[in-house]
C-alpha atoms as a PDB file:
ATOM      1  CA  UNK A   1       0.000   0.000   0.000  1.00  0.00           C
ATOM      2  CA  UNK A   2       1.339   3.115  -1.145  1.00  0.00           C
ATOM      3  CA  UNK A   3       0.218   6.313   0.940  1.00  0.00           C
ATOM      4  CA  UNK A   4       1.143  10.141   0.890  1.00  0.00           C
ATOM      5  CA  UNK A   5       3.130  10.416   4.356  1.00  0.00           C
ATOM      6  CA  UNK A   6       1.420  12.953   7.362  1.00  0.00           C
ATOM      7  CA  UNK A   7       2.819  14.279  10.555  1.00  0.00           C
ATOM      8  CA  UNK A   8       2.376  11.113  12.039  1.00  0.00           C
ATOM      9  CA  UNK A   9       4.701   9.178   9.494  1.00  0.00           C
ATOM     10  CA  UNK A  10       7.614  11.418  10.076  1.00  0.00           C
ATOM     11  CA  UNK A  11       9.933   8.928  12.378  1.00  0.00           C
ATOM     12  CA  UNK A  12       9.611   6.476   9.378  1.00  0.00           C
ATOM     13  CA  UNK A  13      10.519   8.673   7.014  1.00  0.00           C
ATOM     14  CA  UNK A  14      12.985   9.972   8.732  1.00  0.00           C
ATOM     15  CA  UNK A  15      14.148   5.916   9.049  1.00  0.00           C
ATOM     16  CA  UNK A  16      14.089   5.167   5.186  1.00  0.00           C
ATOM     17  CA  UNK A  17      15.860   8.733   4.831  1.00  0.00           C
ATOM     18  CA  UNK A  18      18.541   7.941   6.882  1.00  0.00           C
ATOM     19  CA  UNK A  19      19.554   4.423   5.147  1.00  0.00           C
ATOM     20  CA  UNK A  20      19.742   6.643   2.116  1.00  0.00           C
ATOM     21  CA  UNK A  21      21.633   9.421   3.273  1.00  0.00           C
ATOM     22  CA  UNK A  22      23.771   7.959   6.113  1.00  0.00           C
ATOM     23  CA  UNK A  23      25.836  11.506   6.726  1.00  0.00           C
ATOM     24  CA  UNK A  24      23.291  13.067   8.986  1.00  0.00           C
ATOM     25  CA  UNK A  25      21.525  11.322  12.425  1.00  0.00           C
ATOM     26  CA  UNK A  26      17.919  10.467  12.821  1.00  0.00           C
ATOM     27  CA  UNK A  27      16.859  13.867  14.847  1.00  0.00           C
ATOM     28  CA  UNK A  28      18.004  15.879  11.725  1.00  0.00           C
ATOM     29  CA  UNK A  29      15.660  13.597   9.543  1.00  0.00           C
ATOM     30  CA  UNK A  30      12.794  14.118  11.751  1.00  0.00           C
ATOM     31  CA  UNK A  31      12.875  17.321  12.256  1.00  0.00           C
ATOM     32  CA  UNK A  32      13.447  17.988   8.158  1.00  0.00           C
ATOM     33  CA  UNK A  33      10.632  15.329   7.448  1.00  0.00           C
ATOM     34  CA  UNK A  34       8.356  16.961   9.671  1.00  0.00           C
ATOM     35  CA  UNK A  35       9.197  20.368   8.562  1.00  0.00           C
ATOM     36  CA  UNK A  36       8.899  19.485   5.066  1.00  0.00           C
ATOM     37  CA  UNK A  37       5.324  17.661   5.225  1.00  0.00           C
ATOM     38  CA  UNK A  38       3.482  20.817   7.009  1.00  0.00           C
ATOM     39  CA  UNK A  39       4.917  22.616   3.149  1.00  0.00           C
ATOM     40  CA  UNK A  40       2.656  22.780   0.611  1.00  0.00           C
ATOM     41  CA  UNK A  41       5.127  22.311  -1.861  1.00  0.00           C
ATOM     42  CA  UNK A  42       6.669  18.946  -0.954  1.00  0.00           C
ATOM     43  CA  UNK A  43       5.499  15.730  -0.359  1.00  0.00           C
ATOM     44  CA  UNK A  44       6.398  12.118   1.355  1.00  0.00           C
ATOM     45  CA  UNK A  45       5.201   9.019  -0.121  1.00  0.00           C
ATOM     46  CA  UNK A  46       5.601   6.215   2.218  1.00  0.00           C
ATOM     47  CA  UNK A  47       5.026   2.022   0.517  1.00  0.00           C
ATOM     48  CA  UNK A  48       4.084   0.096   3.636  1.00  0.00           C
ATOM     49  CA  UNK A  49       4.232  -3.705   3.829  1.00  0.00           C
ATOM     50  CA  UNK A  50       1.699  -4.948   6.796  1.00  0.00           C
ATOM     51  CA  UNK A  51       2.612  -1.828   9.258  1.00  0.00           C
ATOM     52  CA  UNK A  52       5.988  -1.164   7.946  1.00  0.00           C
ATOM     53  CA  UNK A  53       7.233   1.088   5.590  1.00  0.00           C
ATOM     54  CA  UNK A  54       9.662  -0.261   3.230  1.00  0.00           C
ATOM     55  CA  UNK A  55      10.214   2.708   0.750  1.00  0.00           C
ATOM     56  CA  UNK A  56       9.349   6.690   0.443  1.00  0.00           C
ATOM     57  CA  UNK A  57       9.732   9.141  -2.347  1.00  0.00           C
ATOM     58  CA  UNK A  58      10.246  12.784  -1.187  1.00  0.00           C
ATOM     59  CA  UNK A  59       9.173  15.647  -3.701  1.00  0.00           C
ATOM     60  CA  UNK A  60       9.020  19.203  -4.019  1.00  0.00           C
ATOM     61  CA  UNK A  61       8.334  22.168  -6.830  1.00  0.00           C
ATOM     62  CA  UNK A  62      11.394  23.895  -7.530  1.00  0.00           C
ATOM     63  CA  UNK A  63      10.738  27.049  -8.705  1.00  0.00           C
ATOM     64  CA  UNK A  64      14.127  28.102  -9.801  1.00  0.00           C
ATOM     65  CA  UNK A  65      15.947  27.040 -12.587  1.00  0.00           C
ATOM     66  CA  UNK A  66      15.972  22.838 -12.983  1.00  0.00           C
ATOM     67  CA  UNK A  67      18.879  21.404 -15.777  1.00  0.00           C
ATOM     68  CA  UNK A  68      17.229  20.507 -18.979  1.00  0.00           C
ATOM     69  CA  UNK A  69      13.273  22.130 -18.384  1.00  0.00           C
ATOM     70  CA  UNK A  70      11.866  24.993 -19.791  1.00  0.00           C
ATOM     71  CA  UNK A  71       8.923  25.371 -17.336  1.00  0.00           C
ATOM     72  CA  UNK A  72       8.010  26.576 -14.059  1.00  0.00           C
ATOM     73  CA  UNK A  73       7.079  25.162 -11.341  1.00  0.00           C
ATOM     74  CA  UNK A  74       8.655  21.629 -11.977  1.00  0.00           C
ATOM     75  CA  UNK A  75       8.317  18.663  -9.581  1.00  0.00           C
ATOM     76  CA  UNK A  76      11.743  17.298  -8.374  1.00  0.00           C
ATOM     77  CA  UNK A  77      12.195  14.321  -6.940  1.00  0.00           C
ATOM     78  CA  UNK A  78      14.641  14.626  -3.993  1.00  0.00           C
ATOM     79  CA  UNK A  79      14.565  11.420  -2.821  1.00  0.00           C
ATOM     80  CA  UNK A  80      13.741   7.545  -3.122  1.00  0.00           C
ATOM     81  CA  UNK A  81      14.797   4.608  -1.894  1.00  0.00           C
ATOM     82  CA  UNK A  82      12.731   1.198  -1.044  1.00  0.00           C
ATOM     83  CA  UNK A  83      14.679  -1.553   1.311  1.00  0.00           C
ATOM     84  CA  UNK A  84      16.552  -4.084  -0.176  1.00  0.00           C
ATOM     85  CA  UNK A  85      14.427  -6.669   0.310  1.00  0.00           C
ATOM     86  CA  UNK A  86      11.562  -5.050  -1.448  1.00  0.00           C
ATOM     87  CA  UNK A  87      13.335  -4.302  -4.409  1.00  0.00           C
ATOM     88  CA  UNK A  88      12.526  -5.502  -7.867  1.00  0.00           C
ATOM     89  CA  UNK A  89       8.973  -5.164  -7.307  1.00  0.00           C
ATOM     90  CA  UNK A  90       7.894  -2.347  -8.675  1.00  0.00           C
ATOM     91  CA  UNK A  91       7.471  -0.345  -5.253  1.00  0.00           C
ATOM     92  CA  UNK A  92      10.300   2.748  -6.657  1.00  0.00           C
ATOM     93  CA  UNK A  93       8.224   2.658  -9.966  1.00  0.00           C
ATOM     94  CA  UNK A  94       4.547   3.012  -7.900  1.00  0.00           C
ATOM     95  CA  UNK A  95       6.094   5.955  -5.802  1.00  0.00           C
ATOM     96  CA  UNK A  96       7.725   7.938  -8.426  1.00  0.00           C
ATOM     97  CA  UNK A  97       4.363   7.688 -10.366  1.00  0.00           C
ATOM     98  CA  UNK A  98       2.592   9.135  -7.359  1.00  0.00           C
ATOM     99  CA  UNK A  99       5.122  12.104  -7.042  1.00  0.00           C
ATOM    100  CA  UNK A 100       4.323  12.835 -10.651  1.00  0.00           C
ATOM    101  CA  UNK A 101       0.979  12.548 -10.005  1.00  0.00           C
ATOM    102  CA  UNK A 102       1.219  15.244  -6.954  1.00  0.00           C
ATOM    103  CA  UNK A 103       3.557  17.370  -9.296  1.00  0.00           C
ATOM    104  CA  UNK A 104       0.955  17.342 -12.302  1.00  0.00           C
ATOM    105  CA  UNK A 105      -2.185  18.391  -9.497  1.00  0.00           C
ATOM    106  CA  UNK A 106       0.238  21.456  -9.050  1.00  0.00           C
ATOM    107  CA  UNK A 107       0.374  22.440 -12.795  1.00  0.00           C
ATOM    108  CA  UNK A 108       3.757  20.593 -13.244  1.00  0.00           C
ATOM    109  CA  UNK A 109       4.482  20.363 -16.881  1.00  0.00           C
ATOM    110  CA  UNK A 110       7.924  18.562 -16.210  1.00  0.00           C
ATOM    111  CA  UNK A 111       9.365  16.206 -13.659  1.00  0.00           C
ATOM    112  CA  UNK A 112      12.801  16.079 -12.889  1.00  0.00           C
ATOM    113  CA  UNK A 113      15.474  14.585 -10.547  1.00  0.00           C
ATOM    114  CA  UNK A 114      19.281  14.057 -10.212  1.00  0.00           C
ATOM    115  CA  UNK A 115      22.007  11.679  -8.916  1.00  0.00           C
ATOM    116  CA  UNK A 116      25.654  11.366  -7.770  1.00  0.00           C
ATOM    117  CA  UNK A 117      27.983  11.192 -10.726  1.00  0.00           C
ATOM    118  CA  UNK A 118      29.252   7.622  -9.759  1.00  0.00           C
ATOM    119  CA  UNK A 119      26.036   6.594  -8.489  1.00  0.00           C
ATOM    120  CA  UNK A 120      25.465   4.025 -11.306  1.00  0.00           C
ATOM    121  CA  UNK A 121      22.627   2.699  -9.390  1.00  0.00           C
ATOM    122  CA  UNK A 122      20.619   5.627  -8.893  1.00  0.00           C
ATOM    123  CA  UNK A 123      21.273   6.531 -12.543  1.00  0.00           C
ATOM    124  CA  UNK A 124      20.309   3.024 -13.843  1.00  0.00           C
ATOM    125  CA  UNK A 125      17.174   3.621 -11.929  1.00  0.00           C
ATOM    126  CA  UNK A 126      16.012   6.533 -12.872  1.00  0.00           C
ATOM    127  CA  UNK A 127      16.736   5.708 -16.432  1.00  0.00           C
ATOM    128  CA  UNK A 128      14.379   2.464 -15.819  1.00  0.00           C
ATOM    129  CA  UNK A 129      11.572   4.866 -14.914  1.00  0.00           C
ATOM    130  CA  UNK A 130      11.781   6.852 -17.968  1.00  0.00           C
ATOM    131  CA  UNK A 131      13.605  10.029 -17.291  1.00  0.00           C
ATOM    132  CA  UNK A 132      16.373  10.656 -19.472  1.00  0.00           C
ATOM    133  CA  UNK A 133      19.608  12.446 -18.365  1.00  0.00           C
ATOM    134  CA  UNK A 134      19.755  16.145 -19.337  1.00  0.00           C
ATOM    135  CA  UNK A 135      23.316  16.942 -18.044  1.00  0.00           C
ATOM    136  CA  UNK A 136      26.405  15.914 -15.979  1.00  0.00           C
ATOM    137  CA  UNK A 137      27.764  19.104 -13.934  1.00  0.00           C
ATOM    138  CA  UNK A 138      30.686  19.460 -11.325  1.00  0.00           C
ATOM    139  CA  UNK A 139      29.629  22.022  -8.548  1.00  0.00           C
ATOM    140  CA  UNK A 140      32.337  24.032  -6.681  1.00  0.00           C
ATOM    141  CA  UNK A 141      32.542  26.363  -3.777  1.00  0.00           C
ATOM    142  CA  UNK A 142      34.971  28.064  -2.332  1.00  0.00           C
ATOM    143  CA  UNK A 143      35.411  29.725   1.483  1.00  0.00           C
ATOM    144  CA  UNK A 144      34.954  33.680   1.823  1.00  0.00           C
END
């Protein structure tokens, strides 16, 4: 079962997130998940086996400028990842379809997303769900 996350889903978000994203502790993750699901713009789809959720999608419009559209807003996806064990299934594919779904009920004429540069994974992945890569990019920064 595949539901749009609420305040009350934030701890497993927050879990799921933090497989994904290992750099940062579980309190940060809360506290981000439950800021970001009282925003209109951003959303949290959980995939629950029984009681548990296996999976979440986060999204957001991004106003700014997104590599490779030409509208505004556009939904991004920030975020996905569905355990291990639950791979294979279709559960990324199911979640990704509901972002774009929340993204087109927002007047979303585009859908975009990104990945590492050596994340061959991710960009196998996204590739399988029918995005198509619109450019590779080095950032910098520097200290003032």
């Amino acid at each position: 079962m595949i539901q749009q996350a609420n305040q009350k889903d934030a701890h497993a978000a927050a879990s799921l997130a933090l497989l994904l994203w290992p750099n940062h502790t579980r309190e940060e993750f809360t506290e981000k998940m439950t800021q970001l699901l009282k925003e209109e713009n951003a959303a949290i789809f959980l995939v629950y086996d029984d009681d548990e959720a296996v999976g979440f999608a986060q999204c957001q419009l991004r106003t700014d400028y997104v590599e490779g559209t030409d509208s505004s807003p556009v939904g991004y996806l920030e975020g996905l990842f569905v355990r291990e064990e639950y791979r294979q299934q279709g559960y990324a594919r199911l979640l990704v379809e509901k972002c774009e779904q929340w993204a087109k009920h927002r007047g979303c004429l585009e859908f975009a997303s990104d990945c590492e540069w050596d994340n061959d994974e991710s960009l196998r992945v996204h590739l399988q769900l029918g995005f198509t890569e619109a450019n590779r990019i080095i950032c910098f920064t520097k200290k003032l």
